[in-house]
Protein backbone atom coordinates (compact mmCIF):
# COMPACT_ATOMS: atom_id res chain seq x y z
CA UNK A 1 -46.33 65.57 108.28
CA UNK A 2 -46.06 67.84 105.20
CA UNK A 3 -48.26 67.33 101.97
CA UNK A 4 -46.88 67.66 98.42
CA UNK A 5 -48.97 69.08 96.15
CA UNK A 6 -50.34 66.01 94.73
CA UNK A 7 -51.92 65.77 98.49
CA UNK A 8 -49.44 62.88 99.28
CA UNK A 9 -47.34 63.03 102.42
CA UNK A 10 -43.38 63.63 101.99
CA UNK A 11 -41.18 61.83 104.68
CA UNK A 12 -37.87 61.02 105.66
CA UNK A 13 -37.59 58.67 102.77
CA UNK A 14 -38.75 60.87 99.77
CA UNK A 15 -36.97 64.53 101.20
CA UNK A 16 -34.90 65.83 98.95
CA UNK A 17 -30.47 65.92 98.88
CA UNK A 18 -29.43 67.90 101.74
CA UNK A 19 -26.12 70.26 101.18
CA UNK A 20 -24.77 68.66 104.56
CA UNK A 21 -25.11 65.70 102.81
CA UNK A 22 -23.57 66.54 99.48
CA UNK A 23 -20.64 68.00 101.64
CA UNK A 24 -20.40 64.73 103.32
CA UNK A 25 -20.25 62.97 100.14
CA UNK A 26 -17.75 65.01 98.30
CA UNK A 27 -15.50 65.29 101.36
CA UNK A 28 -14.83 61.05 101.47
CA UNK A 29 -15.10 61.18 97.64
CA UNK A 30 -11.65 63.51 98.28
CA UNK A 31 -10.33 61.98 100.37
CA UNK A 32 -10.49 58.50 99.19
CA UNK A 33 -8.76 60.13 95.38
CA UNK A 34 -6.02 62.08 97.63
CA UNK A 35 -5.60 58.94 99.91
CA UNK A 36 -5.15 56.57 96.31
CA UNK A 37 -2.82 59.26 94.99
CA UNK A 38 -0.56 59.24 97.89
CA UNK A 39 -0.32 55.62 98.24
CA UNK A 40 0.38 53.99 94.70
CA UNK A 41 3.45 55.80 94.27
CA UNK A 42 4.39 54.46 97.59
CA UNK A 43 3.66 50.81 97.05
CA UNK A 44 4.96 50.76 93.47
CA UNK A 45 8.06 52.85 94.91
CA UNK A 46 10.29 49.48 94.58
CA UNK A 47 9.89 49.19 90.75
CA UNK A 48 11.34 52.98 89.85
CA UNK A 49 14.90 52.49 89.67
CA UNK A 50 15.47 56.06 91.82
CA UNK A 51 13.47 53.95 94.81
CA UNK A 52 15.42 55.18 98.16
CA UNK A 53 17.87 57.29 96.21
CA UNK A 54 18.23 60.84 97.17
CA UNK A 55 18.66 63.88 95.45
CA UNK A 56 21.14 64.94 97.38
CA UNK A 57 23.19 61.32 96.55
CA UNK A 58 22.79 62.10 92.68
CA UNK A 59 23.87 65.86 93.51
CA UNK A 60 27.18 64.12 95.03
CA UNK A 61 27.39 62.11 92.17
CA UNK A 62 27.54 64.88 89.78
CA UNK A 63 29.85 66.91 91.30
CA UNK A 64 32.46 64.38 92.61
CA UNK A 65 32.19 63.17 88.84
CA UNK A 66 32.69 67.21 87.50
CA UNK A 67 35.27 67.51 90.22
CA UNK A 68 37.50 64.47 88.74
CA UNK A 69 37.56 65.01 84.84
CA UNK A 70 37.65 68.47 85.41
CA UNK A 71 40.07 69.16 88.19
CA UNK A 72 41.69 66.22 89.70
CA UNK A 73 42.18 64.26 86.82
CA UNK A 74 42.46 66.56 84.25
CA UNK A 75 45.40 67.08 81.41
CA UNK A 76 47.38 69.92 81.46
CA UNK A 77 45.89 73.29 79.93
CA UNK A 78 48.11 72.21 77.01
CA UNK A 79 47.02 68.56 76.09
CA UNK A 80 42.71 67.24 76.43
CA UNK A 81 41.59 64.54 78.49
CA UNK A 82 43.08 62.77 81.50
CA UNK A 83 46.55 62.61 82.72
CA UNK A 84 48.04 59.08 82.96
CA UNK A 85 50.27 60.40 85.87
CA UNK A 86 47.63 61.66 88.00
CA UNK A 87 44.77 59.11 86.94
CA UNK A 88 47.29 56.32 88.39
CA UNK A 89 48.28 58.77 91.79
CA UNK A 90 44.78 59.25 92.43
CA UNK A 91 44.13 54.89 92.10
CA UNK A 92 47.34 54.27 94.53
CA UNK A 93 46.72 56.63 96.45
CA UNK A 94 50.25 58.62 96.23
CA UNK A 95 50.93 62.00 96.70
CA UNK A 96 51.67 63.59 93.24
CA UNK A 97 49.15 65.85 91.36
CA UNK A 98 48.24 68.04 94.33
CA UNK A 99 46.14 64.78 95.74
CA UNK A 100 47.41 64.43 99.94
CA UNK A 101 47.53 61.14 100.47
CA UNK A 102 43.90 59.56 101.05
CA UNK A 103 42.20 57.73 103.86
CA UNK A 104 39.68 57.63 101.24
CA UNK A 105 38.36 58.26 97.31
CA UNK A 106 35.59 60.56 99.02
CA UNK A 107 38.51 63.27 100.06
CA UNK A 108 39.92 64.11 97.45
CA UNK A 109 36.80 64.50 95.33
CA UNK A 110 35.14 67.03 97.36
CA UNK A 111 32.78 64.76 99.98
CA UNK A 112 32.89 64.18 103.39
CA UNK A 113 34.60 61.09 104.52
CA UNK A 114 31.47 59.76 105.84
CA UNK A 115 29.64 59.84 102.15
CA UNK A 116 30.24 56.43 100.46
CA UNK A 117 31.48 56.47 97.31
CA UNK A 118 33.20 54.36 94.41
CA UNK A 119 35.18 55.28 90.94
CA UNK A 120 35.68 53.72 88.29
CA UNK A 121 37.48 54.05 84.60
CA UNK A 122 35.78 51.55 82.10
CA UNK A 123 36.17 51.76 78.47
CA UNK A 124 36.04 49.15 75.63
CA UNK A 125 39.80 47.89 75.09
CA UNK A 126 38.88 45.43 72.75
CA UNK A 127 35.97 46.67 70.76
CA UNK A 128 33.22 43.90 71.73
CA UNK A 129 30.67 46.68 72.65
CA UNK A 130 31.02 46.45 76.38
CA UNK A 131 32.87 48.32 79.18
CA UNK A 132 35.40 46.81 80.92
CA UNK A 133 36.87 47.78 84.34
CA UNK A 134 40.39 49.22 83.03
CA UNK A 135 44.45 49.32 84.19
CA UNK A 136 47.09 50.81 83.87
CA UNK A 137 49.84 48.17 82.33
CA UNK A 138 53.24 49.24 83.68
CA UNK A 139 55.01 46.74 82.02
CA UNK A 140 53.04 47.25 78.44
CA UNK A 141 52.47 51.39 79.51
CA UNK A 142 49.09 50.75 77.69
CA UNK A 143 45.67 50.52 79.09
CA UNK A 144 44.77 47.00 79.77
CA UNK A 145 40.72 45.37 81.26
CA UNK A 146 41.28 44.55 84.74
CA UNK A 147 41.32 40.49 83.81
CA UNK A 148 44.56 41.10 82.31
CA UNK A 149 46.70 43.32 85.03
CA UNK A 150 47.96 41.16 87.28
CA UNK A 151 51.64 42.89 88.34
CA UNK A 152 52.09 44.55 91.62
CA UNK A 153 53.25 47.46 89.58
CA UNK A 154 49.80 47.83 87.77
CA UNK A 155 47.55 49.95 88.93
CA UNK A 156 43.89 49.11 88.88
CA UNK A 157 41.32 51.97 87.86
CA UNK A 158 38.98 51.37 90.97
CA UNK A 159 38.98 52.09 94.03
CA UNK A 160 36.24 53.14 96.94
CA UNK A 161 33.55 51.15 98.51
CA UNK A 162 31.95 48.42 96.57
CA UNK A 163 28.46 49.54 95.17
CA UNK A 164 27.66 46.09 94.88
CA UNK A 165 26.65 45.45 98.36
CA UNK A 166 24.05 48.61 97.88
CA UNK A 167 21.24 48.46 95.45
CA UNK A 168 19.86 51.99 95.86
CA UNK A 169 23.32 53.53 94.38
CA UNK A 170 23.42 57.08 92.63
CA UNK A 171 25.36 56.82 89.35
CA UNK A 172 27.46 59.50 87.18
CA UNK A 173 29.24 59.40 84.16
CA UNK A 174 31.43 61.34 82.65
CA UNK A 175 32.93 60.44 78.80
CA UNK A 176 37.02 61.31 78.34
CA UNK A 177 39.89 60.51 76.58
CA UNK A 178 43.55 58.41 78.36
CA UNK A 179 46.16 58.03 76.45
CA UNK A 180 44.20 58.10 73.19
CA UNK A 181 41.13 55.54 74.26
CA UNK A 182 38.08 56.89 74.94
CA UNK A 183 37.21 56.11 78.66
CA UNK A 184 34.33 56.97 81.01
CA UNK A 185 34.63 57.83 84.60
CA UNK A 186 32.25 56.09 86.72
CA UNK A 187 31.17 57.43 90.39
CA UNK A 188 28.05 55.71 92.26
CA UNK A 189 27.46 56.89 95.77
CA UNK A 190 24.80 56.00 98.30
């Protein structure tokens, strides 16, 4: 045994930190912060609203969303917002506008068939502050809330899968103007 220089003996018990032990120590201290850091985000995954959405959903999103106020939906060059004649081709599914006729929404908006995908046009008819799923009115030629379009010659601004089955949906909106109302074009995907 070794002496210190008091004359007492220095074990096991008294020996100073090792570095193999500090290494030791601040290799679980690391791990156990990198371990904690990886695994919140994961448990508490659930209560972010983006929780099993992809990026490449809310990429879809976007550009079916561009594709339709811009392109598919759009005015002529002469006249803003969206065309009453091709808003209501695109919802019954007719062949005017340029659209072919569609198996489905996803198309004619630049997705594969396989993508889900719904679309909307919602707007506040009556002025109460809240959207309402809109129509086209044949018999008025107005824009009507869903509730109140009830001819076969109406035409219903939705159309697509429903998103309501699906709680991990991508959402994109884009504001316009119909007939003079302002409107917004909804798309969700999943």
């Amino acid at each position: 045994m070794e002496r210190d220089s008091g004359g007492r003996r220095v074990g096991f018990t008294e020996r100073a930190q090792s570095v193999f032990d500090f290494s030791i120590g601040v290799t679980l201290f690391l791990v156990v912060v990198l371990g904690v850091l990886v695994f919140v985000p994961t448990a508490f995954g659930s209560i972010n609203d983006d929780a099993g959405v992809s990026n490449e959903d809310k990429l879809a999103a976007e550009r079916v969303a561009d594709h339709l106020v811009g392109t598919s939906l759009a005015a002529s060059n002469s006249s803003r917002g969206l065309s009453r004649v091709c808003t209501i081709a695109y919802f019954r599914n007719t062949a005017e506008c340029g659209f072919e006729t569609r198996n489905s929404l996803s198309e004619d908006s630049v997705r594969a068939s396989t993508q889900p995908l719904n679309v909307t046009i919602e707007g506040d008819i009556d002025g109460d502050g809240v959207r309402d799923l809109l129509c086209w009115d044949q018999s008025a030629e107005t824009l009507a809330r869903v509730a109140n379009c009830g001819d076969p010659a109406d035409t219903s601004f939705t159309g697509g899968s429903s998103a309501t089955a699906n709680q991990n949906y991508v959402t994109a909106t884009r504001f316009d103007r119909l007939e003079g109302r302002d409107v917004f074009v909804v798309v969700r995907t999943w």
